[in-house]
C-alpha atoms as a PDB file:
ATOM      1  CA  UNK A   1      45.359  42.750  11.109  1.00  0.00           C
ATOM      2  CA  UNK A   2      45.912  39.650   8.942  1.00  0.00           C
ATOM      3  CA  UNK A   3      47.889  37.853  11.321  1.00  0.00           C
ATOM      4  CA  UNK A   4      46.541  34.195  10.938  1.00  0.00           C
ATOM      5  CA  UNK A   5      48.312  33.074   8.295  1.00  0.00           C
ATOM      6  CA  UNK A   6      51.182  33.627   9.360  1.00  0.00           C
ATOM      7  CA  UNK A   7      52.715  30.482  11.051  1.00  0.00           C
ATOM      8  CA  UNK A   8      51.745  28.933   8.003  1.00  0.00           C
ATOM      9  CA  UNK A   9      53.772  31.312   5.420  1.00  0.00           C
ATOM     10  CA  UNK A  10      56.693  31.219   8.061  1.00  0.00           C
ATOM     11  CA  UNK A  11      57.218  27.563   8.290  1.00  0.00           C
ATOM     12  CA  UNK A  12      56.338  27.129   4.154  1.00  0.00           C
ATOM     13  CA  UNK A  13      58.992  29.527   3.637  1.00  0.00           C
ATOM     14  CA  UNK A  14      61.264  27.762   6.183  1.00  0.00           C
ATOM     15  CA  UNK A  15      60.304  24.484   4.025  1.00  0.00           C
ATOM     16  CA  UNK A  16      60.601  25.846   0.385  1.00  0.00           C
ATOM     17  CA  UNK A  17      57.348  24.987   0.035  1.00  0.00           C
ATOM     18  CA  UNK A  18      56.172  28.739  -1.233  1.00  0.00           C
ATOM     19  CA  UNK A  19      59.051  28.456  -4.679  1.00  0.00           C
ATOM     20  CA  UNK A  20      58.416  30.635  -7.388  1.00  0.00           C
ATOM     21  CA  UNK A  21      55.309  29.589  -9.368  1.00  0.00           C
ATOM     22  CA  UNK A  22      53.600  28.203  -6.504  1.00  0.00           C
ATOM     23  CA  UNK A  23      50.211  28.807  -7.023  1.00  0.00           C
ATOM     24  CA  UNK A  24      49.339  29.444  -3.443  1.00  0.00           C
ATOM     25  CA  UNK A  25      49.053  33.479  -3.528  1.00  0.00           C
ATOM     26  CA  UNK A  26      51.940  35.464  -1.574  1.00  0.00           C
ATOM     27  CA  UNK A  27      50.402  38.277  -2.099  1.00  0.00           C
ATOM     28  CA  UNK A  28      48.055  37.873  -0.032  1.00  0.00           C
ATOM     29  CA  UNK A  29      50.258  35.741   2.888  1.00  0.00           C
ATOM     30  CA  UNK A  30      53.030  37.717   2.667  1.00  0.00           C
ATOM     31  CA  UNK A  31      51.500  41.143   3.673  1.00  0.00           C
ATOM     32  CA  UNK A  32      49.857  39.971   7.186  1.00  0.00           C
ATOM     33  CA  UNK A  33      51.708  41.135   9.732  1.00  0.00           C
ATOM     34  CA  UNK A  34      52.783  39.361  13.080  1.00  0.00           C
ATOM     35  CA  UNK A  35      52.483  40.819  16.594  1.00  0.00           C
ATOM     36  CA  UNK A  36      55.282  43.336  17.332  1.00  0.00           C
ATOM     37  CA  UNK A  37      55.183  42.820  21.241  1.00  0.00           C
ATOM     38  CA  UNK A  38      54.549  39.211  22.876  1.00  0.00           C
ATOM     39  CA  UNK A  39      50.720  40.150  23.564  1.00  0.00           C
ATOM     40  CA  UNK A  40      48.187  42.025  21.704  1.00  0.00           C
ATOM     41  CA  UNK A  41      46.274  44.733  23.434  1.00  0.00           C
ATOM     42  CA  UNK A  42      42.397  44.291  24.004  1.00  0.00           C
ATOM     43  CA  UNK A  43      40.984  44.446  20.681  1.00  0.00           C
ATOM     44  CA  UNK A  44      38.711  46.850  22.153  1.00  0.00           C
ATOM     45  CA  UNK A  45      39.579  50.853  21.672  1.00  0.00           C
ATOM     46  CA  UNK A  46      39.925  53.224  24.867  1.00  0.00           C
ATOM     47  CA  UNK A  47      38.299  56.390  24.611  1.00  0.00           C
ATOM     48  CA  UNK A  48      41.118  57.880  23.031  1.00  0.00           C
ATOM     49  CA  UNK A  49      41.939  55.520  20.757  1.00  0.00           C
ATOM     50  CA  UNK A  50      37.710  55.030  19.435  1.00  0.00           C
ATOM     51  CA  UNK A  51      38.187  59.347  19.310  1.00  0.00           C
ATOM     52  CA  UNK A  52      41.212  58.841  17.143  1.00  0.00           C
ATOM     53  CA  UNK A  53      39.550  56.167  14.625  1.00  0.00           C
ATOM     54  CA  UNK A  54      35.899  58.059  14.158  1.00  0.00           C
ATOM     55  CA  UNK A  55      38.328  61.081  13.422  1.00  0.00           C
ATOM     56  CA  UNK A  56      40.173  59.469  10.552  1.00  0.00           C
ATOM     57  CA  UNK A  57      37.125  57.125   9.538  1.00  0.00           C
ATOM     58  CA  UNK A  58      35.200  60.460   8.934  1.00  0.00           C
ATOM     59  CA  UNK A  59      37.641  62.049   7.069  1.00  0.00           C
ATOM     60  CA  UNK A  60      39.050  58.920   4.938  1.00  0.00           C
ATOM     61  CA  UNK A  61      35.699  57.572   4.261  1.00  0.00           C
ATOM     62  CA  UNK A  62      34.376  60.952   2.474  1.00  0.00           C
ATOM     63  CA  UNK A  63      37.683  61.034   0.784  1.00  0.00           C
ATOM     64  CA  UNK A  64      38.184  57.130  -0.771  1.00  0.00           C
ATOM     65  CA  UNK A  65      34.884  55.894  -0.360  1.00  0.00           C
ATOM     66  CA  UNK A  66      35.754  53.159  -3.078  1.00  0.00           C
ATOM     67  CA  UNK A  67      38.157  51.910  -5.071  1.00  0.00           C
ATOM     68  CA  UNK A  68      38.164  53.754  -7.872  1.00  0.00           C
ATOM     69  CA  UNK A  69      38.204  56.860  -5.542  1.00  0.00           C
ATOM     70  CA  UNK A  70      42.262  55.313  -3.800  1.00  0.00           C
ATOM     71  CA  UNK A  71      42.835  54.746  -7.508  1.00  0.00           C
ATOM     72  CA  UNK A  72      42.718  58.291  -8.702  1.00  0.00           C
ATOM     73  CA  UNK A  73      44.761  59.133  -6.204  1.00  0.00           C
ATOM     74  CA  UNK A  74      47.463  57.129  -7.201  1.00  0.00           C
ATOM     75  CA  UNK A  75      46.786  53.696  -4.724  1.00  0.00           C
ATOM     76  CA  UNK A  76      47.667  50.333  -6.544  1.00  0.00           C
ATOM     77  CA  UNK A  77      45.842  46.803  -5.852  1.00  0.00           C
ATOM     78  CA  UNK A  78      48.578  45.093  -4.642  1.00  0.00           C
ATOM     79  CA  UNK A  79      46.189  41.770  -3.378  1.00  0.00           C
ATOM     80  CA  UNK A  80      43.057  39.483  -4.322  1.00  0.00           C
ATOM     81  CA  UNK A  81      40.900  39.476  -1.458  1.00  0.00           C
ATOM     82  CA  UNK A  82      42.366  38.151   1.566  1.00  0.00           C
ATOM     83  CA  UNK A  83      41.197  35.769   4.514  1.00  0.00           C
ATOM     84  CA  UNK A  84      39.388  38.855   6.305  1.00  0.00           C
ATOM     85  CA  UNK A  85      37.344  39.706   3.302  1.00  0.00           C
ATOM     86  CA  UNK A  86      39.727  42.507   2.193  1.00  0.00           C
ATOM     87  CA  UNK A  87      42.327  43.650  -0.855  1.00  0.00           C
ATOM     88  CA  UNK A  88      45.035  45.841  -0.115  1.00  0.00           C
ATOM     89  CA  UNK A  89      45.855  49.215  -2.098  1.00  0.00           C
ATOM     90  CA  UNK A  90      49.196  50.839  -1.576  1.00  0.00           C
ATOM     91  CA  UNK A  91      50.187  54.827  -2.345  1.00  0.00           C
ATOM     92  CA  UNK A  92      53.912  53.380  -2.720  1.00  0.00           C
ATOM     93  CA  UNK A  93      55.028  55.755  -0.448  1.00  0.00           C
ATOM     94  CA  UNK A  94      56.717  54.741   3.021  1.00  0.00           C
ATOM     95  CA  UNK A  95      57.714  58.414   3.269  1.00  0.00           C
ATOM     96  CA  UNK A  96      55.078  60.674   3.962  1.00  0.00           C
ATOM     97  CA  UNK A  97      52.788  59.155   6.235  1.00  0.00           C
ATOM     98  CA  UNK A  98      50.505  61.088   8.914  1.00  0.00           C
ATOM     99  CA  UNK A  99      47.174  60.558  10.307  1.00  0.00           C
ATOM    100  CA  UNK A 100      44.958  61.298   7.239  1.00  0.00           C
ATOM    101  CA  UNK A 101      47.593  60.049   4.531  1.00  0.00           C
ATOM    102  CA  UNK A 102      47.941  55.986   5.256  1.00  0.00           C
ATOM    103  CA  UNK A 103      49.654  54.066   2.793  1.00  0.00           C
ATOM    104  CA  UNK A 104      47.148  51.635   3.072  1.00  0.00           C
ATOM    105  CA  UNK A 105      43.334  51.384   2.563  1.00  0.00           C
ATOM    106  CA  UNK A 106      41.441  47.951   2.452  1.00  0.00           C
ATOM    107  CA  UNK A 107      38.521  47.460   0.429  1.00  0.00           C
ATOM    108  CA  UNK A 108      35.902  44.835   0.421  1.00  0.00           C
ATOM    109  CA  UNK A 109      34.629  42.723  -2.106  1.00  0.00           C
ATOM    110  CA  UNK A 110      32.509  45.430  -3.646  1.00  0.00           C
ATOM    111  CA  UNK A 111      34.768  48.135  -3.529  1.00  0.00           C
ATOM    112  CA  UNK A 112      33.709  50.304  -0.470  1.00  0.00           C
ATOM    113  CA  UNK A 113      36.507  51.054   1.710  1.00  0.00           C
ATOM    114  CA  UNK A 114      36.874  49.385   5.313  1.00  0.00           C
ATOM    115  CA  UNK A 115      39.878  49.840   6.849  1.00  0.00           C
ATOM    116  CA  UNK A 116      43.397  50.699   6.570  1.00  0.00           C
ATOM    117  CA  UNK A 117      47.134  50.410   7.703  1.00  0.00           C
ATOM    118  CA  UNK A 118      49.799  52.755   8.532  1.00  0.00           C
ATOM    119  CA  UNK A 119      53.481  51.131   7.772  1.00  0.00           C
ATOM    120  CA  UNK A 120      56.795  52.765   8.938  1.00  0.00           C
ATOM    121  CA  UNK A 121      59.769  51.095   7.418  1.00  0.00           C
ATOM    122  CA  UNK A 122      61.793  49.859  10.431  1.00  0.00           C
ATOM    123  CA  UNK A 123      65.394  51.116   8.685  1.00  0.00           C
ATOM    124  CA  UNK A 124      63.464  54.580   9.406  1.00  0.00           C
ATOM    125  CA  UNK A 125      62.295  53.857  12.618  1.00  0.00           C
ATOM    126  CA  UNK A 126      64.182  51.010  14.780  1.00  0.00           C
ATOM    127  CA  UNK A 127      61.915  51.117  17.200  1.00  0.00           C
ATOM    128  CA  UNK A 128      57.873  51.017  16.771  1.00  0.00           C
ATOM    129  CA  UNK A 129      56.410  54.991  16.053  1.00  0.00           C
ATOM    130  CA  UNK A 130      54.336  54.806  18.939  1.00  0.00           C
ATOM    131  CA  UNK A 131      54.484  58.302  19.664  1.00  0.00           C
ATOM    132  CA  UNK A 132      52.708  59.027  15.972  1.00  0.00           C
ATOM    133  CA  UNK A 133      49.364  58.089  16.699  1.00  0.00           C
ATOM    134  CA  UNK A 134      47.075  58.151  20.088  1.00  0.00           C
ATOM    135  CA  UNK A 135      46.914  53.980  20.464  1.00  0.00           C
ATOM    136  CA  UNK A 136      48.356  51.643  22.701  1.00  0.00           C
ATOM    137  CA  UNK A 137      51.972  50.450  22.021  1.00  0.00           C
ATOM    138  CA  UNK A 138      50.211  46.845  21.856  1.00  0.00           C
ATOM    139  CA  UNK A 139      48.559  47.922  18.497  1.00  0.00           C
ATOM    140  CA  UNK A 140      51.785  47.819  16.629  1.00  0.00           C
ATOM    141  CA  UNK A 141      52.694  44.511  14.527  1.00  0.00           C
ATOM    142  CA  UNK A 142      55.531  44.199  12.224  1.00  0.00           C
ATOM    143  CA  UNK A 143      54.796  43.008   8.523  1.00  0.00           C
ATOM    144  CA  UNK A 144      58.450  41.326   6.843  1.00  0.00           C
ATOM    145  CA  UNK A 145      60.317  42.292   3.803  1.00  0.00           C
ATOM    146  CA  UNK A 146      58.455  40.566   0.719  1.00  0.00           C
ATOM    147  CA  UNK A 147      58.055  42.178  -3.024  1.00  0.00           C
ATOM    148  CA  UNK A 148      54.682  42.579  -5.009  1.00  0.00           C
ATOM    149  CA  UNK A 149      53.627  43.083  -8.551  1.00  0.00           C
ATOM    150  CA  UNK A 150      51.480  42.883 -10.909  1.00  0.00           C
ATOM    151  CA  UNK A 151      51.823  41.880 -14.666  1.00  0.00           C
ATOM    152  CA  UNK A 152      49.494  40.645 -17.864  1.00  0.00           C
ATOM    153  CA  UNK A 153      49.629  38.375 -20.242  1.00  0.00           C
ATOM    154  CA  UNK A 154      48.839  39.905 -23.773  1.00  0.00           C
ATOM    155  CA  UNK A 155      45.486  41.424 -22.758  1.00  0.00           C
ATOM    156  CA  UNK A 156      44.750  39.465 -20.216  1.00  0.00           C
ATOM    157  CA  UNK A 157      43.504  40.832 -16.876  1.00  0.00           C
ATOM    158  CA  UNK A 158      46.644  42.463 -14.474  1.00  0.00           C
ATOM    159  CA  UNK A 159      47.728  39.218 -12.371  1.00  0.00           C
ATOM    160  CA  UNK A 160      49.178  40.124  -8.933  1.00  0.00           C
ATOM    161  CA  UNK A 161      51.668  38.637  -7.135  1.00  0.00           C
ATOM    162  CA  UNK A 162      54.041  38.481  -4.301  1.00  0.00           C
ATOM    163  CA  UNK A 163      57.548  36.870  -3.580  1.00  0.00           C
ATOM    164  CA  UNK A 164      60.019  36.678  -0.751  1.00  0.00           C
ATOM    165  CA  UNK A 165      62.674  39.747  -1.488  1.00  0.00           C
ATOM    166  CA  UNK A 166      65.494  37.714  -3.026  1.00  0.00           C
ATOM    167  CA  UNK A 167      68.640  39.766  -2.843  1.00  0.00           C
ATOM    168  CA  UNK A 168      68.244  41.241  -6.286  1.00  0.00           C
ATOM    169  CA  UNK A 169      65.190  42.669  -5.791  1.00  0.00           C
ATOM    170  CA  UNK A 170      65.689  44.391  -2.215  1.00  0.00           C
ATOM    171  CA  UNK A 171      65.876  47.919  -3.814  1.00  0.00           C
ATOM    172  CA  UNK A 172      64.024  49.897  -6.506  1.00  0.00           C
ATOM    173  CA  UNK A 173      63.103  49.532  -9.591  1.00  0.00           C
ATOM    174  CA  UNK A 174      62.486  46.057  -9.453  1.00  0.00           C
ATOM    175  CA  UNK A 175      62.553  44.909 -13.148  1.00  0.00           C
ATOM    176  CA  UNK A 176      61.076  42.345 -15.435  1.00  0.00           C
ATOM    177  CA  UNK A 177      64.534  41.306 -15.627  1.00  0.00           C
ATOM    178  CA  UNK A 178      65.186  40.642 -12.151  1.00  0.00           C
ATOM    179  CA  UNK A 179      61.919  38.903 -11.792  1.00  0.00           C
ATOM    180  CA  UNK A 180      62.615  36.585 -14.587  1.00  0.00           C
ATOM    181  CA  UNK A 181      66.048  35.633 -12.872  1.00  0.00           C
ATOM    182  CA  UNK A 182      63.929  34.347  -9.889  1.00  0.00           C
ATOM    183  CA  UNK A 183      61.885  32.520 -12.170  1.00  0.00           C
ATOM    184  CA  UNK A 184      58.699  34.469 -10.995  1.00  0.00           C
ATOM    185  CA  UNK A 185      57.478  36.172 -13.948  1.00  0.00           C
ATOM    186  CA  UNK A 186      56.078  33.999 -16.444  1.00  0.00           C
ATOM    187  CA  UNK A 187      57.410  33.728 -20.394  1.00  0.00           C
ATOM    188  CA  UNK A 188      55.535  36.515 -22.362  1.00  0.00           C
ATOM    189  CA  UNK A 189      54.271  38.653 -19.351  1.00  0.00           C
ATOM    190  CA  UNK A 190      54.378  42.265 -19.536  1.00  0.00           C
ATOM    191  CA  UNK A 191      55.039  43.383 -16.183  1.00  0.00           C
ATOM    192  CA  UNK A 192      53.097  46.341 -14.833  1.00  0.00           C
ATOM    193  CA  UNK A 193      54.560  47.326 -11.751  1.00  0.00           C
ATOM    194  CA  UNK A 194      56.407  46.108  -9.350  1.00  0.00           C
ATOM    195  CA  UNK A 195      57.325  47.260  -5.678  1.00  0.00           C
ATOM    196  CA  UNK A 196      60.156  46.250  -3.003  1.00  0.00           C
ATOM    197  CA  UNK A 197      58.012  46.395   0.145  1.00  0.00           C
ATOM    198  CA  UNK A 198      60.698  46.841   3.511  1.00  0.00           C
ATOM    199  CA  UNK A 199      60.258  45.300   6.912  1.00  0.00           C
ATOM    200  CA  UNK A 200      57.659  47.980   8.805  1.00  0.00           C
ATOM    201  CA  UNK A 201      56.027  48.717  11.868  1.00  0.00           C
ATOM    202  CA  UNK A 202      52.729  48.305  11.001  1.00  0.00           C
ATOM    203  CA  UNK A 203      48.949  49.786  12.622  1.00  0.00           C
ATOM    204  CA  UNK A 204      46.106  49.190  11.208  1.00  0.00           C
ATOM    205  CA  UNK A 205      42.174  49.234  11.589  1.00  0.00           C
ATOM    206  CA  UNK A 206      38.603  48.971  10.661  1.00  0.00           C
ATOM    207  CA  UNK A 207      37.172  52.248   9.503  1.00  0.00           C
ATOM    208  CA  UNK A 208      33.825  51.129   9.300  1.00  0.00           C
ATOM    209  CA  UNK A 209      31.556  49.368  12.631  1.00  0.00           C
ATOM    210  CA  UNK A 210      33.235  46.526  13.672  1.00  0.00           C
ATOM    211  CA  UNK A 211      31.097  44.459  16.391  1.00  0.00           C
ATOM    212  CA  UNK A 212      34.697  42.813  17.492  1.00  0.00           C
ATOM    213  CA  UNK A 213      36.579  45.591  18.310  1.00  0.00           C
ATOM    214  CA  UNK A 214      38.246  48.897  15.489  1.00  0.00           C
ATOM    215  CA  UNK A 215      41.150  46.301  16.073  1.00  0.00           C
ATOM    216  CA  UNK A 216      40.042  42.847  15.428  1.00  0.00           C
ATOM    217  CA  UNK A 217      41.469  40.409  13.473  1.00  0.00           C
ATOM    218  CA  UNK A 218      38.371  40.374  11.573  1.00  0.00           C
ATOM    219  CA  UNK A 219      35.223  42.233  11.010  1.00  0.00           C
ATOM    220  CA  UNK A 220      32.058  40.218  10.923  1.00  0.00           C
ATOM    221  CA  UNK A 221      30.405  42.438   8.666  1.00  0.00           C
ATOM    222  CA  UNK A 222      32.823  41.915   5.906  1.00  0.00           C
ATOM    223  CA  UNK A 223      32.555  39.372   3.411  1.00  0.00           C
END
């Protein structure tokens, strides 16, 4: 998913254009992935792969049904709602990942759970974990190295970000510190937490109906 912004974030990078401070939100570019092959598969499951997605829609959607639900379980919001009507909660773990444990759930607008993503760090796994999962090797994308966080100003509401990984913040803990060196955490903030997020393989999907496919871009019926 998320893969139309992408030129743009590429060549802004490429141009400076995304410098610390920019108001233009890299949280939310920087986490949509780009095709890992040279063509997508047919956004449309096989029988195998729509078997595979009812199975872990079923289970995830009993478990997580909303937000508050991934955030007792320990998931973060690591984005505002992005251009397919979605924010992104992470477990922080690129460890222990398996069918019914993603790292990644996506929630709409009013909190009800949609969809999700499985990400493989690709130091772990040079080579797309296609083996993992029952989908075609054309589901796979690859999402690049970036950092997120999220901080507050007195008691302000938690602002979340995200950056390009400068060198000094390619490992964990990334620290106020280290984010004020890059000039992207503002005088004053209190940062909250903060996460170096590697290059991964990335799958993901819509849990719920989706009249364009389990694997579209985007899901008509959220917005």
């Amino acid at each position: 998913m998320r893969t139309a912004w992408i030129a743009l974030t590429t060549v802004a990078l490429s141009l400076g254009l995304l410098l610390p401070g920019h108001p233009i939100a890299l949280a939310q570019t920087m986490q949509m992935p780009t095709p890992a092959s040279g063509a997508r598969a047919d956004d449309h499951a096989t029988p195998a792969e729509a078997a595979f997605v009812e199975r872990v829609a079923k289970s995830l959607l009993a478990r997580y049904p909303t937000a508050a639900d991934a955030e007792k379980a320990g998931y973060i919001r690591s984005t505002g709602i992005e251009e397919d009507g979605t924010a992104v909660f992470f477990n922080r773990d690129f460890t222990h990942i398996d069918e019914l444990h993603p790292n990644f759930l996506w929630y709409d607008r009013h909190d009800n759970l949609v969809g999700l993503d499985y990400e493989f760090p690709q130091s772990a796994y040079p080579k797309a974990p296609v083996s993992l999962f029952p989908v075609g090797a054309g589901r796979w994308t690859v999402v690049h190295e970036h950092v997120h966080f999220g901080y507050r100003v007195g008691g302000g509401a938690i602002v979340l970000r995200g950056a390009r990984a400068y060198p000094n913040l390619r490992s964990e803990p990334i620290t106020a510190a280290a984010l004020q060196a890059d000039h992207l955490l503002p005088a004053g903030a209190t940062l909250v937490w903060a996460y170096h997020h590697p290059a991964c393989w990335d799958l993901g999907f819509w849990l719920i109906p989706n009249p364009s496919g389990a694997f579209a871009e985007l899901n008509p019926d959220v917005r």
